[in-house]
N, C-alpha and C. Protein backbone atom coordinates (compact mmCIF):
# COMPACT_ATOMS: atom_id res chain seq x y z
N UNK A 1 0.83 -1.16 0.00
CA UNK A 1 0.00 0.00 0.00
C UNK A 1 0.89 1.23 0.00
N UNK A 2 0.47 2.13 -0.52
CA UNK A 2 0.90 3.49 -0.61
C UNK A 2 0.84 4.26 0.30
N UNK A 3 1.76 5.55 0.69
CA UNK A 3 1.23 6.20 1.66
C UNK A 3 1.95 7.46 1.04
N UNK A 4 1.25 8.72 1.45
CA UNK A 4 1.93 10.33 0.53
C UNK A 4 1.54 11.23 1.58
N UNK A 5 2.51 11.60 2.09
CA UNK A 5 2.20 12.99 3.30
C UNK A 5 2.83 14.17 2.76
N UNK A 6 1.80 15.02 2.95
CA UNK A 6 2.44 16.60 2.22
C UNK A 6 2.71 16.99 3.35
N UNK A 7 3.78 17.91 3.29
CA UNK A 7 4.57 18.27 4.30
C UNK A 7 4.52 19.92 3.92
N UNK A 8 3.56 21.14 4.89
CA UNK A 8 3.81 22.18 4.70
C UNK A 8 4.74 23.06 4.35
N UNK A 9 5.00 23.67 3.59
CA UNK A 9 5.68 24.64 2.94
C UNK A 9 7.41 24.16 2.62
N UNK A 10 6.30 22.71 1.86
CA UNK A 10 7.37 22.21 1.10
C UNK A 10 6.57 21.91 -0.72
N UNK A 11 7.69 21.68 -1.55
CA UNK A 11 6.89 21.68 -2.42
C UNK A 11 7.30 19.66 -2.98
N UNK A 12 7.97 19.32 -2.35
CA UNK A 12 8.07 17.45 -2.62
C UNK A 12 7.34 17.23 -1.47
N UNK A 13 6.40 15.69 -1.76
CA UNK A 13 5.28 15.18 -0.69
C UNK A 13 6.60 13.38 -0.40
N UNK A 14 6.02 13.36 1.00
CA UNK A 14 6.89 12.19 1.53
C UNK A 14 6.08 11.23 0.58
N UNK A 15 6.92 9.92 0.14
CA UNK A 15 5.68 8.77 -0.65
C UNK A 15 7.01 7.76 -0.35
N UNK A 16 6.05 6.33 0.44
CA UNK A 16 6.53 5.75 0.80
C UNK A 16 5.68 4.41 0.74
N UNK A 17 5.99 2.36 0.08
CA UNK A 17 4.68 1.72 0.39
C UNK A 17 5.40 1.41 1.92
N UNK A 18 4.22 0.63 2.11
CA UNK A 18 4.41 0.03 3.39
C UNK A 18 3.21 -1.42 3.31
N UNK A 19 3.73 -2.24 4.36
CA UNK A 19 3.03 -3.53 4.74
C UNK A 19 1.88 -3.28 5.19
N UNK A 20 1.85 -1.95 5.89
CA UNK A 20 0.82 -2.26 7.01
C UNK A 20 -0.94 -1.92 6.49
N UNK A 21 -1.96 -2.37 6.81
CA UNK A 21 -3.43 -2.52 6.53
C UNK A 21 -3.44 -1.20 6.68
N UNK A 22 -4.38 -0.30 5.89
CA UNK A 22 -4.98 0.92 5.33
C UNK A 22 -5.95 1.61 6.38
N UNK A 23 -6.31 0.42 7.36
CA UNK A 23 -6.78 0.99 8.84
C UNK A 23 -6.24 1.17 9.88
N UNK A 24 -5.25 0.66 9.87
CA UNK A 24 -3.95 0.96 10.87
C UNK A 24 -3.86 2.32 10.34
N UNK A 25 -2.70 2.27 9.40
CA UNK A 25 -2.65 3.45 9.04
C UNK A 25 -3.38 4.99 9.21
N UNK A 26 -4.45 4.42 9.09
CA UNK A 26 -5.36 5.40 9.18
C UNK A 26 -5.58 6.13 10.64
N UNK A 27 -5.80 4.86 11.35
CA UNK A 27 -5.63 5.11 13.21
C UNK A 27 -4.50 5.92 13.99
N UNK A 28 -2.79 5.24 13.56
CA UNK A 28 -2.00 5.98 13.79
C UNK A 28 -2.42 7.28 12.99
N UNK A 29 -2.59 8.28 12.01
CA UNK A 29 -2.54 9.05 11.61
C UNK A 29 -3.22 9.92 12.63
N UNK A 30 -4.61 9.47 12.71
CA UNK A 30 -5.77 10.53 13.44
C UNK A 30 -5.35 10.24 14.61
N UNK A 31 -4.74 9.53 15.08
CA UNK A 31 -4.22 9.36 16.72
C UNK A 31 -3.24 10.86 17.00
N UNK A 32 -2.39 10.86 16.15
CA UNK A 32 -1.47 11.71 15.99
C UNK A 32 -1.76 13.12 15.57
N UNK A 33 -2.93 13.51 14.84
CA UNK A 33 -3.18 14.65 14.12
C UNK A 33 -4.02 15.48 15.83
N UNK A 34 -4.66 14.14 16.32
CA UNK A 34 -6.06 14.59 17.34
C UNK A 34 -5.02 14.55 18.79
N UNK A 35 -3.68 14.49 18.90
CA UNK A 35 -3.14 14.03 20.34
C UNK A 35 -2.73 15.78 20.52
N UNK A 36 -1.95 15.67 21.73
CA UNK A 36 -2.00 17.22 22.03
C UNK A 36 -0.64 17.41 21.16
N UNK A 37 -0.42 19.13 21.53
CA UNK A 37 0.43 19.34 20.71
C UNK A 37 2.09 19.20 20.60
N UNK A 38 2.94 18.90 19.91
CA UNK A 38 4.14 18.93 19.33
C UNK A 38 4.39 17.33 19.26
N UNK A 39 2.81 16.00 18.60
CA UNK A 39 2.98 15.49 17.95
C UNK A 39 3.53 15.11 17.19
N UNK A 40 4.25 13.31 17.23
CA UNK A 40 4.83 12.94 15.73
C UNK A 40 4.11 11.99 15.65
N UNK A 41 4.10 12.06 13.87
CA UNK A 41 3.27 11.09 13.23
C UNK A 41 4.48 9.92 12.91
N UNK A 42 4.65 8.99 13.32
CA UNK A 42 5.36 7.67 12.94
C UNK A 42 4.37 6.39 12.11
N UNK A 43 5.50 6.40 11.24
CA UNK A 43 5.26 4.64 10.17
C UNK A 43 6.30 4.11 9.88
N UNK A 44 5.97 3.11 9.44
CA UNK A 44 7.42 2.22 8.91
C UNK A 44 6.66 1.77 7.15
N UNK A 45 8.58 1.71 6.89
CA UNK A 45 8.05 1.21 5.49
C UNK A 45 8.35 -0.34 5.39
N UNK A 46 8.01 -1.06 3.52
CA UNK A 46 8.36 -2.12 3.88
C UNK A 46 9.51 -2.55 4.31
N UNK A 47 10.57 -1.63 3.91
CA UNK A 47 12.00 -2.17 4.36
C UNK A 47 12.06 -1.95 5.83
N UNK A 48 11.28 -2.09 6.67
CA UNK A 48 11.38 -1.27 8.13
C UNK A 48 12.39 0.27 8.41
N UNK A 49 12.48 1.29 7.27
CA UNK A 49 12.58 2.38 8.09
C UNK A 49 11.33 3.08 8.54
N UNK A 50 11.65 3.93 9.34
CA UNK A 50 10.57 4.47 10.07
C UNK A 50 10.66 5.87 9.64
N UNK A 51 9.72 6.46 9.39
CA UNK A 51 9.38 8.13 9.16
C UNK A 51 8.30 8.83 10.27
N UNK A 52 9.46 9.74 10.83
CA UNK A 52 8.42 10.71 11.57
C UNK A 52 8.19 11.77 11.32
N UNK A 53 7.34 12.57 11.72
CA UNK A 53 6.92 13.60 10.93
C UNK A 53 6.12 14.67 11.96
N UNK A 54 6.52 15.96 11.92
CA UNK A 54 5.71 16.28 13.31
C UNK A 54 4.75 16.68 12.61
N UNK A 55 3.56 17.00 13.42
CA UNK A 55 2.32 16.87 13.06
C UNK A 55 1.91 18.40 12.56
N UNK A 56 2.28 19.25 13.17
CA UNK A 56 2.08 20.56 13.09
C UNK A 56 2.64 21.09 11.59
N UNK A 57 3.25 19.86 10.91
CA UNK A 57 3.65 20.21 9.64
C UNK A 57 3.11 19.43 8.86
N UNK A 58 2.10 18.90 8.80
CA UNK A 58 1.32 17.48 8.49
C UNK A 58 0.46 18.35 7.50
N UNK A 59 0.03 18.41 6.29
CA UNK A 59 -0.77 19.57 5.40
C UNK A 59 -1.96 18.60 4.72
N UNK A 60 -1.70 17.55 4.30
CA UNK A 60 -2.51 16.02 4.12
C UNK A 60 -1.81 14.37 3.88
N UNK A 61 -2.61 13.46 4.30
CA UNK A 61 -2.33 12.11 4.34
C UNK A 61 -3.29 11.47 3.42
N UNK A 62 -2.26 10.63 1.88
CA UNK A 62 -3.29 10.07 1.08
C UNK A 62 -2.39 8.39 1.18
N UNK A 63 -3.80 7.79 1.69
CA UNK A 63 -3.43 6.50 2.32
C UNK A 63 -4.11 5.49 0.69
N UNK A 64 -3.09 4.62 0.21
CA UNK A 64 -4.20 3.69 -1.09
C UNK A 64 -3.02 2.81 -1.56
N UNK A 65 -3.61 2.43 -2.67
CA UNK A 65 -3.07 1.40 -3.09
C UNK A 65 -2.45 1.98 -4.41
N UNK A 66 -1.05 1.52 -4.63
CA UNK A 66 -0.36 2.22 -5.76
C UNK A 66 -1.18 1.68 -6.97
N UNK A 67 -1.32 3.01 -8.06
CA UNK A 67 -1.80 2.44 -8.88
C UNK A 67 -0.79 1.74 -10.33
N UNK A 68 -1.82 1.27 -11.05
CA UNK A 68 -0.94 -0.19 -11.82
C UNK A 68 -0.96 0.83 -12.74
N UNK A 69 0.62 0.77 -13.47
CA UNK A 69 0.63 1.36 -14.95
C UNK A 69 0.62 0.31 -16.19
N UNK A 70 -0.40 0.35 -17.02
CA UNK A 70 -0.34 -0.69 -17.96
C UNK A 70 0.62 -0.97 -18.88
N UNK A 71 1.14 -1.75 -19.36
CA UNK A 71 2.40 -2.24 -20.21
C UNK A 71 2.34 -2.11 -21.50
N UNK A 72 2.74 -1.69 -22.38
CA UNK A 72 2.97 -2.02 -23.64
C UNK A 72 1.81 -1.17 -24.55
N UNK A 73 1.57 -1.13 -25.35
CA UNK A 73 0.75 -0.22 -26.19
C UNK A 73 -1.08 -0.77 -26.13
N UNK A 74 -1.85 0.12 -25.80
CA UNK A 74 -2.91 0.39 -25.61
C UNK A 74 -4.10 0.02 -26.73
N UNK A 75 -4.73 -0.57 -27.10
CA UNK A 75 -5.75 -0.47 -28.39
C UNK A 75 -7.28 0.37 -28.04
């Protein structure tokens, strides 16, 4: 699964897959966005590094599934 965090007053977004289920994900996120302040948002990818991210710089989280690019010429 995919994961893409825009990172305020930047103009590259973090994009990273990861193992973990799309509801996890989702939980840590709002755990982190809704906890008090000077929050970090932590994940791991598949290779197990971990990305944190403080929250107060958190601008949006698009959680999905990478999409498939089709192969070879189109009819």
């Amino acid at each position: 699964m995919e994961v893409k965090i825009g990172i305020a007053d930047s103009n590259r977004e973090l994009v990273f897959k990861t193992g973990m289920e799309p509801d996890d994900v989702h939980k840590r996120v709002e755990a982190a966005l809704t906890a008090d302040a000077k929050a970090v948002l932590e994940l791991e990818d598949e290779k197990g590094r971990r990305y944190l991210v403080s929250t107060d710089r958190v601008a949006y989280v698009e959680i999905g599934e990478s999409a498939r690019r089709p192969v070879g010429f189109l009819s």
